[in-house]
PDB file of N, CA and C in Angstrom:
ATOM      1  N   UNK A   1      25.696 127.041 -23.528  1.00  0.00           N
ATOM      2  CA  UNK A   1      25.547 126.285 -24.755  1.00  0.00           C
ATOM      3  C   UNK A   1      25.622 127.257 -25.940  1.00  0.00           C
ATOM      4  N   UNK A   2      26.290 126.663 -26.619  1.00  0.00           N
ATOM      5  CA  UNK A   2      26.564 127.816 -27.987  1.00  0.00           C
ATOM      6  C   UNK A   2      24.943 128.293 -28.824  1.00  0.00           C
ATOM      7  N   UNK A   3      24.867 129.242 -29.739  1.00  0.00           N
ATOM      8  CA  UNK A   3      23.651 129.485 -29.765  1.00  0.00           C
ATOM      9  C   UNK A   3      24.075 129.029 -31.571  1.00  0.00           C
ATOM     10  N   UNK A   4      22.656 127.791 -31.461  1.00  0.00           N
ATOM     11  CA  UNK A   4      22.349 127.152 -32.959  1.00  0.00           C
ATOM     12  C   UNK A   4      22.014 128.009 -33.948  1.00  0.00           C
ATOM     13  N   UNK A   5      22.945 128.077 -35.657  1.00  0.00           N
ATOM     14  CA  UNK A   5      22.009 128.665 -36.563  1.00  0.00           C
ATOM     15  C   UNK A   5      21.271 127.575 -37.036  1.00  0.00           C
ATOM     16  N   UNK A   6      19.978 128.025 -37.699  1.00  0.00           N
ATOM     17  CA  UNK A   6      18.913 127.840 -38.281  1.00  0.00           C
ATOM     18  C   UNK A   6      19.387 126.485 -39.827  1.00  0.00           C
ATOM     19  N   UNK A   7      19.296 125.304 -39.557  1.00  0.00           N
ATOM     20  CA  UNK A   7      19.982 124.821 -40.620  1.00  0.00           C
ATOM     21  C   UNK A   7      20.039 124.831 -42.228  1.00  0.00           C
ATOM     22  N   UNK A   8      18.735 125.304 -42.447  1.00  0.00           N
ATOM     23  CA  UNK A   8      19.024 125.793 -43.695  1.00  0.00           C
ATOM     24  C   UNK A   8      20.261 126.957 -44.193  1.00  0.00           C
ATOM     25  N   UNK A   9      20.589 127.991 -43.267  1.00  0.00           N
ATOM     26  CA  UNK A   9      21.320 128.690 -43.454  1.00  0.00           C
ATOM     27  C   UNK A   9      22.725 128.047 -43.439  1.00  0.00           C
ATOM     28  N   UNK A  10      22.805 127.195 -42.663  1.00  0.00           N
ATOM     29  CA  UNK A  10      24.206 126.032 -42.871  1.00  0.00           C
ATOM     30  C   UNK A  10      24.436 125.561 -44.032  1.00  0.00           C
ATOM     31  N   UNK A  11      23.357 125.016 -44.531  1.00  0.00           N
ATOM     32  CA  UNK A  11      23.306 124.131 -45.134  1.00  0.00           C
ATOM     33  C   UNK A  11      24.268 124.672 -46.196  1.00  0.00           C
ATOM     34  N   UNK A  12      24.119 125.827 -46.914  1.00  0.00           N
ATOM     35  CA  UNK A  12      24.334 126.738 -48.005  1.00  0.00           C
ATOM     36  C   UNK A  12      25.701 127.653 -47.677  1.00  0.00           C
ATOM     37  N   UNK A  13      26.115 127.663 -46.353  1.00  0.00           N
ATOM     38  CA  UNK A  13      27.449 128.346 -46.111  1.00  0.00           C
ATOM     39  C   UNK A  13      28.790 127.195 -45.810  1.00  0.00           C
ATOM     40  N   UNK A  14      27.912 126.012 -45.522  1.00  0.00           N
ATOM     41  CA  UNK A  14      29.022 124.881 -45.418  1.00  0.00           C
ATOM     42  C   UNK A  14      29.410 123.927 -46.703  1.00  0.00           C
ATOM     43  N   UNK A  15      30.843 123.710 -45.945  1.00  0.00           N
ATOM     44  CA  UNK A  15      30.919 122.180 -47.563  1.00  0.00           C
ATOM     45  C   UNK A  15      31.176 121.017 -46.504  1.00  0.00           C
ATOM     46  N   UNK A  16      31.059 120.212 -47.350  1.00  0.00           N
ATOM     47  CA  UNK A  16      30.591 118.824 -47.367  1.00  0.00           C
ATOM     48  C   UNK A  16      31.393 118.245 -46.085  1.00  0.00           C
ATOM     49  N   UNK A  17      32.284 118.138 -45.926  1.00  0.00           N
ATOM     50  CA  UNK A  17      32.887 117.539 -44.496  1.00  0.00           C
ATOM     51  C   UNK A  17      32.736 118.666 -43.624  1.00  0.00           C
ATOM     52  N   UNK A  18      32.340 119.429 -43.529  1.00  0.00           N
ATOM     53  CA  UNK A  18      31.950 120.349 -42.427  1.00  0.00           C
ATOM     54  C   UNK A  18      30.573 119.959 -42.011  1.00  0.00           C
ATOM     55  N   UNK A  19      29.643 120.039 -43.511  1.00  0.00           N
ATOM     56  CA  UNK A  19      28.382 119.487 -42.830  1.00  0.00           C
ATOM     57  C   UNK A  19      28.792 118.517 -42.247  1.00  0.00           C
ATOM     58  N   UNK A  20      29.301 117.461 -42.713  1.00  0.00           N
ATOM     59  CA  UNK A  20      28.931 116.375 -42.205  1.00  0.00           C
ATOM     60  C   UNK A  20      29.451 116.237 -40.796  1.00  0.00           C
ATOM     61  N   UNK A  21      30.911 117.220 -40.812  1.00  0.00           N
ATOM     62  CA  UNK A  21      30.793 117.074 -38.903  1.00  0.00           C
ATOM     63  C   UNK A  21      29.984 117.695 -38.029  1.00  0.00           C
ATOM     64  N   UNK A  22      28.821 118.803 -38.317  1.00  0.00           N
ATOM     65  CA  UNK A  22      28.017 118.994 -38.064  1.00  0.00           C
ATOM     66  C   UNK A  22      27.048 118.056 -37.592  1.00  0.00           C
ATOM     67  N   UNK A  23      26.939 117.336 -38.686  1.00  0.00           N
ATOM     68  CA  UNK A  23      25.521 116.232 -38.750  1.00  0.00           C
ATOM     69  C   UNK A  23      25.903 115.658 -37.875  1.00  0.00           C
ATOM     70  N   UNK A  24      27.313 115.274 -37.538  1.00  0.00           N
ATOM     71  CA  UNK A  24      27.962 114.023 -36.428  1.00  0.00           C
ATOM     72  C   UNK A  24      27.701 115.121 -34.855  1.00  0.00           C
ATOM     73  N   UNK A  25      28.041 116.074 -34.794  1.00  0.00           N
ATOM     74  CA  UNK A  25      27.947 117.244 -33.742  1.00  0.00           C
ATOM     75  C   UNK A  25      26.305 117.158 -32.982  1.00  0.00           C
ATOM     76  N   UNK A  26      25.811 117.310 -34.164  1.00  0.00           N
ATOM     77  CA  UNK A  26      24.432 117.068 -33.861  1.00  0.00           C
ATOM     78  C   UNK A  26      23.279 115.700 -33.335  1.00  0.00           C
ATOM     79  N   UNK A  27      23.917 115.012 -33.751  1.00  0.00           N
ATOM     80  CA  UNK A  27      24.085 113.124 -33.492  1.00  0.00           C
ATOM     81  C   UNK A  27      24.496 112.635 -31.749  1.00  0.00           C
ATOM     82  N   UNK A  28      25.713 113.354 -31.771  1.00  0.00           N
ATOM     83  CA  UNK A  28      25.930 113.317 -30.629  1.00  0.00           C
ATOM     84  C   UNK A  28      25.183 114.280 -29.273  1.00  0.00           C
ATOM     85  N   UNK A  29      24.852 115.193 -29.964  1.00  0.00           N
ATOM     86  CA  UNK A  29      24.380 116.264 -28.999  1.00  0.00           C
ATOM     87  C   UNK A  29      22.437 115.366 -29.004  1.00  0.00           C
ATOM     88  N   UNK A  30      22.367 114.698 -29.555  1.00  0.00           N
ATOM     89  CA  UNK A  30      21.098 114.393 -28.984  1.00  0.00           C
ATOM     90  C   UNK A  30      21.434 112.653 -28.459  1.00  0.00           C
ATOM     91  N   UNK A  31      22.301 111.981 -29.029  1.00  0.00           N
ATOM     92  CA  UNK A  31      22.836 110.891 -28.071  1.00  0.00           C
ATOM     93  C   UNK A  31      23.044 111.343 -26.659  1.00  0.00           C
ATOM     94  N   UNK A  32      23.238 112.663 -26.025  1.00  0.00           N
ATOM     95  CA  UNK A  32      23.741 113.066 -25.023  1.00  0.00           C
ATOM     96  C   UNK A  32      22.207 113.278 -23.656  1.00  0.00           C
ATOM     97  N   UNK A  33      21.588 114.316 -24.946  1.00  0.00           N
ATOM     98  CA  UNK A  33      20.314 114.353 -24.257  1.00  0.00           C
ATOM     99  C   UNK A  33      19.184 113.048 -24.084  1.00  0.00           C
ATOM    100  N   UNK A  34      19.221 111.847 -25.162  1.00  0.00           N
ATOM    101  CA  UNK A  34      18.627 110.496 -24.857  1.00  0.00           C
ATOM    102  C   UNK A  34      19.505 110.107 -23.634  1.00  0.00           C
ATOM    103  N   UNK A  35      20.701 109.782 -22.914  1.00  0.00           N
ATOM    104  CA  UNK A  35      21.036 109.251 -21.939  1.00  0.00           C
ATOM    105  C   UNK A  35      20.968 110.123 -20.772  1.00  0.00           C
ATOM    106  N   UNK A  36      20.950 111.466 -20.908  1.00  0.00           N
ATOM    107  CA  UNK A  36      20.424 112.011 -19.999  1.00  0.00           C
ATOM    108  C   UNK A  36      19.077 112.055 -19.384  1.00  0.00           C
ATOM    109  N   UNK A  37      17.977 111.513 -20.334  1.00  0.00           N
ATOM    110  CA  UNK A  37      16.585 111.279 -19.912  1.00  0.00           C
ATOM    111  C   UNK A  37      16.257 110.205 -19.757  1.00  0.00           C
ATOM    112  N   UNK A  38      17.680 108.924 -20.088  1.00  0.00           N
ATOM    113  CA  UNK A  38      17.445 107.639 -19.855  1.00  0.00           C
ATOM    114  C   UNK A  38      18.128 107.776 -18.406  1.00  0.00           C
ATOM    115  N   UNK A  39      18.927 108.342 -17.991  1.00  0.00           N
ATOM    116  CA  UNK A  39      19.857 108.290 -16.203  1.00  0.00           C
ATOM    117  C   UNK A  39      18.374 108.861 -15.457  1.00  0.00           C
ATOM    118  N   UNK A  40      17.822 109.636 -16.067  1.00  0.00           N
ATOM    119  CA  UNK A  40      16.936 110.449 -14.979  1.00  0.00           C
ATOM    120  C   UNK A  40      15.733 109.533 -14.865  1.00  0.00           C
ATOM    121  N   UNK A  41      15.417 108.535 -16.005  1.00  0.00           N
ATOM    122  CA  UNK A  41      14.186 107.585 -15.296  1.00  0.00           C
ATOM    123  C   UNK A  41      14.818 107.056 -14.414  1.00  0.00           C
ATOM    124  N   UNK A  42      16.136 106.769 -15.174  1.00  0.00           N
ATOM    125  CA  UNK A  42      16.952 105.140 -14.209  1.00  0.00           C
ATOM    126  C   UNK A  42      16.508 105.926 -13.075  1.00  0.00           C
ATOM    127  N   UNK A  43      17.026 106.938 -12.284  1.00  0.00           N
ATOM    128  CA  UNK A  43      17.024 107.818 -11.060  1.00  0.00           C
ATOM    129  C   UNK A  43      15.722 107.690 -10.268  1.00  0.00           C
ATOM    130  N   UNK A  44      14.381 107.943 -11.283  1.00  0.00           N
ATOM    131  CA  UNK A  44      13.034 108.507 -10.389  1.00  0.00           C
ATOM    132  C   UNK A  44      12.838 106.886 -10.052  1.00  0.00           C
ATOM    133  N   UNK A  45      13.282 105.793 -11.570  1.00  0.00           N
ATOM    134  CA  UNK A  45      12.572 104.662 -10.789  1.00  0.00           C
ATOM    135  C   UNK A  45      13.126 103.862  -9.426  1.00  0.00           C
ATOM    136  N   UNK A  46      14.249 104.038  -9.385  1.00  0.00           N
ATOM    137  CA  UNK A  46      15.188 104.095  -8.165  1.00  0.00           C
ATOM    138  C   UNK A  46      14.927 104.114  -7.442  1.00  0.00           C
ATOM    139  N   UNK A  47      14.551 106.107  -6.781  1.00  0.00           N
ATOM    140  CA  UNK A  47      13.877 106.395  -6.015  1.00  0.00           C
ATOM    141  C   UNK A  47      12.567 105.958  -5.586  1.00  0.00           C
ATOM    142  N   UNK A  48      11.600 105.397  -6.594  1.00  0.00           N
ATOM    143  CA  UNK A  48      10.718 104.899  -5.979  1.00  0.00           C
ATOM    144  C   UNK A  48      10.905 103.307  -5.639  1.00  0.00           C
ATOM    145  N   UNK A  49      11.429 102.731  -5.982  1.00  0.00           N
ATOM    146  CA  UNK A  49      12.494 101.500  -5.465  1.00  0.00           C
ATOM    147  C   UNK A  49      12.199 101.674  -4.378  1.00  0.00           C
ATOM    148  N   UNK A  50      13.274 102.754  -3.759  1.00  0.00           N
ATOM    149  CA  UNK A  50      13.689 103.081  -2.153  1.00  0.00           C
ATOM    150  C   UNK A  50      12.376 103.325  -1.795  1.00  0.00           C
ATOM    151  N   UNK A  51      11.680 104.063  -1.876  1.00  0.00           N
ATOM    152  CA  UNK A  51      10.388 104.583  -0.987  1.00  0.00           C
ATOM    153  C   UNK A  51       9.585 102.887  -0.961  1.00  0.00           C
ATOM    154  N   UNK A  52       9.516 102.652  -2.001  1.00  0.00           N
ATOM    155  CA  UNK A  52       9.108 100.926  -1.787  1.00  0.00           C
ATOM    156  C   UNK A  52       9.697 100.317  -0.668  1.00  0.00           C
ATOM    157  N   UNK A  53      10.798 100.436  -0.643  1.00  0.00           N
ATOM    158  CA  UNK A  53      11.350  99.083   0.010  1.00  0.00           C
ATOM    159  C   UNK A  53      11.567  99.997   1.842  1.00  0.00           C
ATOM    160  N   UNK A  54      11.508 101.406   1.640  1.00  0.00           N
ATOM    161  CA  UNK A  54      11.521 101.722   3.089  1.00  0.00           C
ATOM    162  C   UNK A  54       9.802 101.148   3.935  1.00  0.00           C
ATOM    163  N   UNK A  55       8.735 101.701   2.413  1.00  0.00           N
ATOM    164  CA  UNK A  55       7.334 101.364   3.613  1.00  0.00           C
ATOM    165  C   UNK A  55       7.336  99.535   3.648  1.00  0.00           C
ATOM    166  N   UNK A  56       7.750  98.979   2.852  1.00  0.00           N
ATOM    167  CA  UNK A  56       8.004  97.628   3.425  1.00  0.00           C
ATOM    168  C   UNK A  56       8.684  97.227   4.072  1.00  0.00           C
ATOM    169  N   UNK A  57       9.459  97.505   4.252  1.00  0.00           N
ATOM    170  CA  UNK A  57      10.428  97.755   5.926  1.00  0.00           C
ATOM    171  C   UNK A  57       9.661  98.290   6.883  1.00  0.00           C
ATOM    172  N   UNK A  58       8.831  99.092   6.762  1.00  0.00           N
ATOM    173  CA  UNK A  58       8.028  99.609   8.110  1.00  0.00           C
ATOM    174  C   UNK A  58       6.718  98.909   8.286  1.00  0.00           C
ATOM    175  N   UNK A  59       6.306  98.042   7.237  1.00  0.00           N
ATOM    176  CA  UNK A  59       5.269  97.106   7.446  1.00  0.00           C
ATOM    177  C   UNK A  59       6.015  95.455   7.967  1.00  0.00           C
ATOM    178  N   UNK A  60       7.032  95.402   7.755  1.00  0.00           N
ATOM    179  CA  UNK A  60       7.658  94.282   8.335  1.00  0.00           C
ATOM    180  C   UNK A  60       7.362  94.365   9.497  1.00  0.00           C
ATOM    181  N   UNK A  61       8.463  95.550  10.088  1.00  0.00           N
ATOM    182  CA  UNK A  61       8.862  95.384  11.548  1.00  0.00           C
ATOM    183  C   UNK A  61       6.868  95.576  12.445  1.00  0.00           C
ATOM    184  N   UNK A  62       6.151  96.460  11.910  1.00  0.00           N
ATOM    185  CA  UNK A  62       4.790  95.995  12.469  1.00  0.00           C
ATOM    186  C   UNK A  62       4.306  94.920  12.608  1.00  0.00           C
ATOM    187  N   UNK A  63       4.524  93.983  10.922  1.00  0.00           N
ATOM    188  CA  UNK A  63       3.826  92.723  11.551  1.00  0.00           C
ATOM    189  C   UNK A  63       4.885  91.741  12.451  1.00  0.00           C
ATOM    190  N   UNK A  64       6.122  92.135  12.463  1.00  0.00           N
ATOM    191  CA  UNK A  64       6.766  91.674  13.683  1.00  0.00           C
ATOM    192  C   UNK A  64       6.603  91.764  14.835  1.00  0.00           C
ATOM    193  N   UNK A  65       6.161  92.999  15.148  1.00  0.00           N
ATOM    194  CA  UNK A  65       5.609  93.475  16.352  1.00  0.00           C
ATOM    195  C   UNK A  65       4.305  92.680  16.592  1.00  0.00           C
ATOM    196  N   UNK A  66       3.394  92.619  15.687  1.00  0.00           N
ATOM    197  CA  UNK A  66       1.945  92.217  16.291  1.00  0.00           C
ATOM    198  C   UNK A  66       2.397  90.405  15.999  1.00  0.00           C
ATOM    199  N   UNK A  67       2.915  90.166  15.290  1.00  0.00           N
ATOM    200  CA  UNK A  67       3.670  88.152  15.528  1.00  0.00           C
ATOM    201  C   UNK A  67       3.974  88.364  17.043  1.00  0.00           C
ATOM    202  N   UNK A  68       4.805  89.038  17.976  1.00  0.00           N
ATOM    203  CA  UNK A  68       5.414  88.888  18.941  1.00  0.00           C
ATOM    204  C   UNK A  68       4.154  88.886  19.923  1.00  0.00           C
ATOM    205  N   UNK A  69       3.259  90.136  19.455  1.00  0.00           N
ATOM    206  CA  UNK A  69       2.099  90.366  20.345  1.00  0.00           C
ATOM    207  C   UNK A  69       1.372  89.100  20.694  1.00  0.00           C
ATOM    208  N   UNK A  70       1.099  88.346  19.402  1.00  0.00           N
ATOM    209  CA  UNK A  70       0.453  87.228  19.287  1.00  0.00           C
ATOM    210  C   UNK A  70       0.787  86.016  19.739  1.00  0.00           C
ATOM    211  N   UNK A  71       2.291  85.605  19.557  1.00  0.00           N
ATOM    212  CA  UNK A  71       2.581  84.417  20.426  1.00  0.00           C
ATOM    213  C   UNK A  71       2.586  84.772  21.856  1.00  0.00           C
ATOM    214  N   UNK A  72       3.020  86.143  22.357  1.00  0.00           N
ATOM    215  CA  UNK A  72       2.453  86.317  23.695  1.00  0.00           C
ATOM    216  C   UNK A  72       1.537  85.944  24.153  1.00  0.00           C
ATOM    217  N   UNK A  73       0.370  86.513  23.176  1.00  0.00           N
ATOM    218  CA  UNK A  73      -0.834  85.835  23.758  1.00  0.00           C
ATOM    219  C   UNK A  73      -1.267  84.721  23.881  1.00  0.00           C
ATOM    220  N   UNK A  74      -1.066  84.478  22.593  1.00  0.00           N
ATOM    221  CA  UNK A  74      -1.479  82.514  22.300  1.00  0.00           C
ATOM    222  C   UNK A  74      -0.573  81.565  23.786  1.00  0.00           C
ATOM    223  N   UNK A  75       1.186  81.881  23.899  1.00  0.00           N
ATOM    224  CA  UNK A  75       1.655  81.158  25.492  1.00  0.00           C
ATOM    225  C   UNK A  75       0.634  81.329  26.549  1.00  0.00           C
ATOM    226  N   UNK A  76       0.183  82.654  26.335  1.00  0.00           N
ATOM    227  CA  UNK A  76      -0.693  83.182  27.936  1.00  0.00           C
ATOM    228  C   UNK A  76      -1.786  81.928  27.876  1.00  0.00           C
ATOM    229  N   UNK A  77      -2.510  82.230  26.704  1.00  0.00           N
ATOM    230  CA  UNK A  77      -3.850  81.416  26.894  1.00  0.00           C
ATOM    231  C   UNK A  77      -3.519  80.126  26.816  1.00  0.00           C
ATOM    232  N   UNK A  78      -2.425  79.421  26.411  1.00  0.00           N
ATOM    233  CA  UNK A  78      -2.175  78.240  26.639  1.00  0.00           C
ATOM    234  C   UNK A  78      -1.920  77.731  28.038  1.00  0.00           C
ATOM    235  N   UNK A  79      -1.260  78.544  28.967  1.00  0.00           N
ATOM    236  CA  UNK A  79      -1.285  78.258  30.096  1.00  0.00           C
ATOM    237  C   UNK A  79      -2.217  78.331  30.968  1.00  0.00           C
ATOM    238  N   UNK A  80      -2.740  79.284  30.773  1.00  0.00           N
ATOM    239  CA  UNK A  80      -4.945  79.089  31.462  1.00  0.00           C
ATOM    240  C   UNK A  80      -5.498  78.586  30.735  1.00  0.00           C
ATOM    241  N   UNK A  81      -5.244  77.747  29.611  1.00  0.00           N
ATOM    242  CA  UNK A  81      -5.996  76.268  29.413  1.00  0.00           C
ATOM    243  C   UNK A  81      -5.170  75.362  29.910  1.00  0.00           C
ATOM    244  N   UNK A  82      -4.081  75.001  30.148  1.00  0.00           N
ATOM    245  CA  UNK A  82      -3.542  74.180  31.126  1.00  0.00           C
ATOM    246  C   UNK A  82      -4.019  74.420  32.390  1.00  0.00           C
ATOM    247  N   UNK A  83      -3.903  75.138  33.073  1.00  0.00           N
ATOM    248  CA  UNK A  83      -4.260  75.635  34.349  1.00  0.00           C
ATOM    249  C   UNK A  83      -6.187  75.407  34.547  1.00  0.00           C
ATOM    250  N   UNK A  84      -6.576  75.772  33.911  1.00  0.00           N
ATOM    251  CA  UNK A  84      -8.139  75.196  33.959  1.00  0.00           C
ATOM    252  C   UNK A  84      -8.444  73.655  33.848  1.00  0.00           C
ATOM    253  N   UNK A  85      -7.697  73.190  32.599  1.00  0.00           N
ATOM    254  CA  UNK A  85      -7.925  71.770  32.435  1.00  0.00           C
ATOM    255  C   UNK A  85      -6.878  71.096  33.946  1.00  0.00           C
ATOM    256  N   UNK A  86      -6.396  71.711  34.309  1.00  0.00           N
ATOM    257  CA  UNK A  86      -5.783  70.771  35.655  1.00  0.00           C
ATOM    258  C   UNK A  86      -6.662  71.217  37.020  1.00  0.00           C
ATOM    259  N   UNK A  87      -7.487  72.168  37.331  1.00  0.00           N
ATOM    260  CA  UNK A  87      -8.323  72.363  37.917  1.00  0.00           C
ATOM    261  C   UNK A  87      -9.490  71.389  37.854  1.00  0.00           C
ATOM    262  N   UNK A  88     -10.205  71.163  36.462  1.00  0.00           N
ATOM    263  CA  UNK A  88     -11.219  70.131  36.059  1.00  0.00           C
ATOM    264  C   UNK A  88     -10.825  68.946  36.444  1.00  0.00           C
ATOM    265  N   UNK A  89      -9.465  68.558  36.513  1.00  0.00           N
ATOM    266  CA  UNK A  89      -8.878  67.179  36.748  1.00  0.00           C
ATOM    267  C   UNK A  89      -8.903  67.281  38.525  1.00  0.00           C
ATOM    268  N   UNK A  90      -8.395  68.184  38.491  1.00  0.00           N
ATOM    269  CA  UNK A  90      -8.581  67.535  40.804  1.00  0.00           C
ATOM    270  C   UNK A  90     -10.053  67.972  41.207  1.00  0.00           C
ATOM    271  N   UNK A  91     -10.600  68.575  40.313  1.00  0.00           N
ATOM    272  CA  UNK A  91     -12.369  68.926  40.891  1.00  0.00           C
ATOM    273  C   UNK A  91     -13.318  67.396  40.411  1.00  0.00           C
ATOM    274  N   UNK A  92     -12.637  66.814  39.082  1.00  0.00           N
ATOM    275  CA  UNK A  92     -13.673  65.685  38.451  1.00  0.00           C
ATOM    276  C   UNK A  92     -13.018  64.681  38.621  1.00  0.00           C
ATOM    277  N   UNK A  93     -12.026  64.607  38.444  1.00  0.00           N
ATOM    278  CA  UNK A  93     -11.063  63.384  38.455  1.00  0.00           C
ATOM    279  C   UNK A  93     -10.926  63.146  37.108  1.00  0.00           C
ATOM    280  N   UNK A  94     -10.203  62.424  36.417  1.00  0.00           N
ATOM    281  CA  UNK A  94      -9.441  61.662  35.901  1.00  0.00           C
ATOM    282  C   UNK A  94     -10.834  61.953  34.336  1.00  0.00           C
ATOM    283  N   UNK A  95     -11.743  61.023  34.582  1.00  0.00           N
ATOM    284  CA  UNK A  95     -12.859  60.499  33.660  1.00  0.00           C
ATOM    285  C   UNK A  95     -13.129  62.034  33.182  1.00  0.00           C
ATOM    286  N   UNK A  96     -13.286  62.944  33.586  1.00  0.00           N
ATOM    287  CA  UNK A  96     -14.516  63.982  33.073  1.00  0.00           C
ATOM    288  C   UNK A  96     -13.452  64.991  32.400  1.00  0.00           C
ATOM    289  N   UNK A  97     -12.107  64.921  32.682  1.00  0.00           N
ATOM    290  CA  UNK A  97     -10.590  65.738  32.300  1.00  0.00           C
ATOM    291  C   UNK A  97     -10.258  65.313  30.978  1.00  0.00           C
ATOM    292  N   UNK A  98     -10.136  63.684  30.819  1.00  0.00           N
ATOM    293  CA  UNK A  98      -9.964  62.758  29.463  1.00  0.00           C
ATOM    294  C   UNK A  98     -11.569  63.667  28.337  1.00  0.00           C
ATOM    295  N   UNK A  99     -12.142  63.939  28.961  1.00  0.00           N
ATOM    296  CA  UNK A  99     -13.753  64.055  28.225  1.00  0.00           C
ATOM    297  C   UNK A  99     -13.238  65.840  27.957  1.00  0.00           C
ATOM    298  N   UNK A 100     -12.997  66.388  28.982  1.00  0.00           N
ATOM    299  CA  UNK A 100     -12.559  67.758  28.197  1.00  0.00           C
ATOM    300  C   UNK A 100     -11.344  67.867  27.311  1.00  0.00           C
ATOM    301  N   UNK A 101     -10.457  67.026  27.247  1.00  0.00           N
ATOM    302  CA  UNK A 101      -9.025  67.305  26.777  1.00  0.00           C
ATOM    303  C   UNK A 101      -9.733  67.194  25.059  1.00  0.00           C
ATOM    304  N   UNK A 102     -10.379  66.097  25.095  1.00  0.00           N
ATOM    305  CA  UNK A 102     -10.878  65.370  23.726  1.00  0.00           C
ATOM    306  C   UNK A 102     -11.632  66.359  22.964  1.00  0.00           C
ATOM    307  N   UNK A 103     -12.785  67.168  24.033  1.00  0.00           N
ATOM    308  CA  UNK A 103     -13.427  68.025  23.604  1.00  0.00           C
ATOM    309  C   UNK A 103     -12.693  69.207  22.986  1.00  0.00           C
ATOM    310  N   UNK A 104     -11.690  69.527  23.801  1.00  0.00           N
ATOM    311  CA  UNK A 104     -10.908  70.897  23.550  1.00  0.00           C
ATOM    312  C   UNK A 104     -10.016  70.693  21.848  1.00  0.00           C
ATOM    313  N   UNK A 105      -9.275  69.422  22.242  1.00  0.00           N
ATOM    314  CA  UNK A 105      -8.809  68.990  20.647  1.00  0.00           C
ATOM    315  C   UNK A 105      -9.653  68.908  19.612  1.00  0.00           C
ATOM    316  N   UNK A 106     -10.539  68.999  19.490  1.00  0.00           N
ATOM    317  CA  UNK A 106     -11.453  68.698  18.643  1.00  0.00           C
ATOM    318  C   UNK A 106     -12.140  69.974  17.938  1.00  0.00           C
ATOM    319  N   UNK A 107     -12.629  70.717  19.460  1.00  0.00           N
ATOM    320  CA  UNK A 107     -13.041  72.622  18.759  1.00  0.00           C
ATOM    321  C   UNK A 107     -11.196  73.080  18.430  1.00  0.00           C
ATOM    322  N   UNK A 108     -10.150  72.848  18.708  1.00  0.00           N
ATOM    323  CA  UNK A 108      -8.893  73.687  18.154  1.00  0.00           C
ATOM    324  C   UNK A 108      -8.941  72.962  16.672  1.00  0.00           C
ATOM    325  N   UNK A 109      -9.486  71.503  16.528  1.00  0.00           N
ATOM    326  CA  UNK A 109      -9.638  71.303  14.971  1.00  0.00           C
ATOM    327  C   UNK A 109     -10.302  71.767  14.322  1.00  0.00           C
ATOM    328  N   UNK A 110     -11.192  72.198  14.574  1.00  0.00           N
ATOM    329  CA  UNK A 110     -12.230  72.820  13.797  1.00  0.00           C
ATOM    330  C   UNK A 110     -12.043  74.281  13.519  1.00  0.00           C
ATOM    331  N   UNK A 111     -11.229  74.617  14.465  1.00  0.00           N
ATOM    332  CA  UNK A 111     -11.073  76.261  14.105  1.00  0.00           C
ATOM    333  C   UNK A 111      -9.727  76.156  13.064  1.00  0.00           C
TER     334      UNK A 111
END
C-alpha cells in the first residue's frame, strides 16, 4: 500500500482537481475497507450458521435414534399387554378380560 502524506501537507501542494481526486481516492479507499468488514461479518455470521445447523443435525439424528428406541419399546410392551390380557381371558374367561380391557383403557387415559 502506498505510504499516505499527512493531509494538511496536501492540502497546500495540491490544486483543486487533484484534491479533489484525492478526496474521491480516499472515498473509495474507505468504501473498500466498509465492504471488506461488511464480507467478513457476512462470513463469521455464516460460519456460525453452519456450526448451528451442523449441532442441529446431530441433535436430530439422536432424537431419531431415541424415536426409534421408543416405538421399539412401546410395540414390545404392546405385545405383553396383549399377551397378558389373552392369558387373563383363558385363565377368567370372557367376564373378568372385558373388566381388565376397560380398566387398562381407562389408566392409558389418564396418563
Amino acid at each position: 500500500m502506498e505510504e499516505k502524506v499527512p493531509q494538511l501537507i496536501i492540502r497546500f501542494k495540491l490544486s483543486k482537481p487533484k484534491e479533489e481526486e484525492l478526496r474521491k481516492e480516499r472515498r473509495r479507499e474507505a468504501n473498500r475497507r466498509c465492504v471488506q468488514r461488511k464480507r467478513k461479518r457476512e462470513q463469521e455470521a455464516f460460519q456460525e450458521l453452519e456450526g448451528s445447523v451442523a449441532k442441529l443435525r446431530t441433535e436430530v439424528q439422536l432424537l431419531h435414534e431415541e424415536l426409534t428406541r421408543l416405538d421399539k419399546e412401546n410395540k414390545e410392551l404392546d405385545e405383553e399387554n396383549n399377551s397378558i390380557q389373552e392369558e387373563i381371558y383363558k385363565m377368567h374367561g370372557m367376564e373378568l378380560s372385558a373388566k381388565f380391557v376397560i380398566s387398562s383403557a381407562v389408566m392409558k387415559f389418564r396418563n
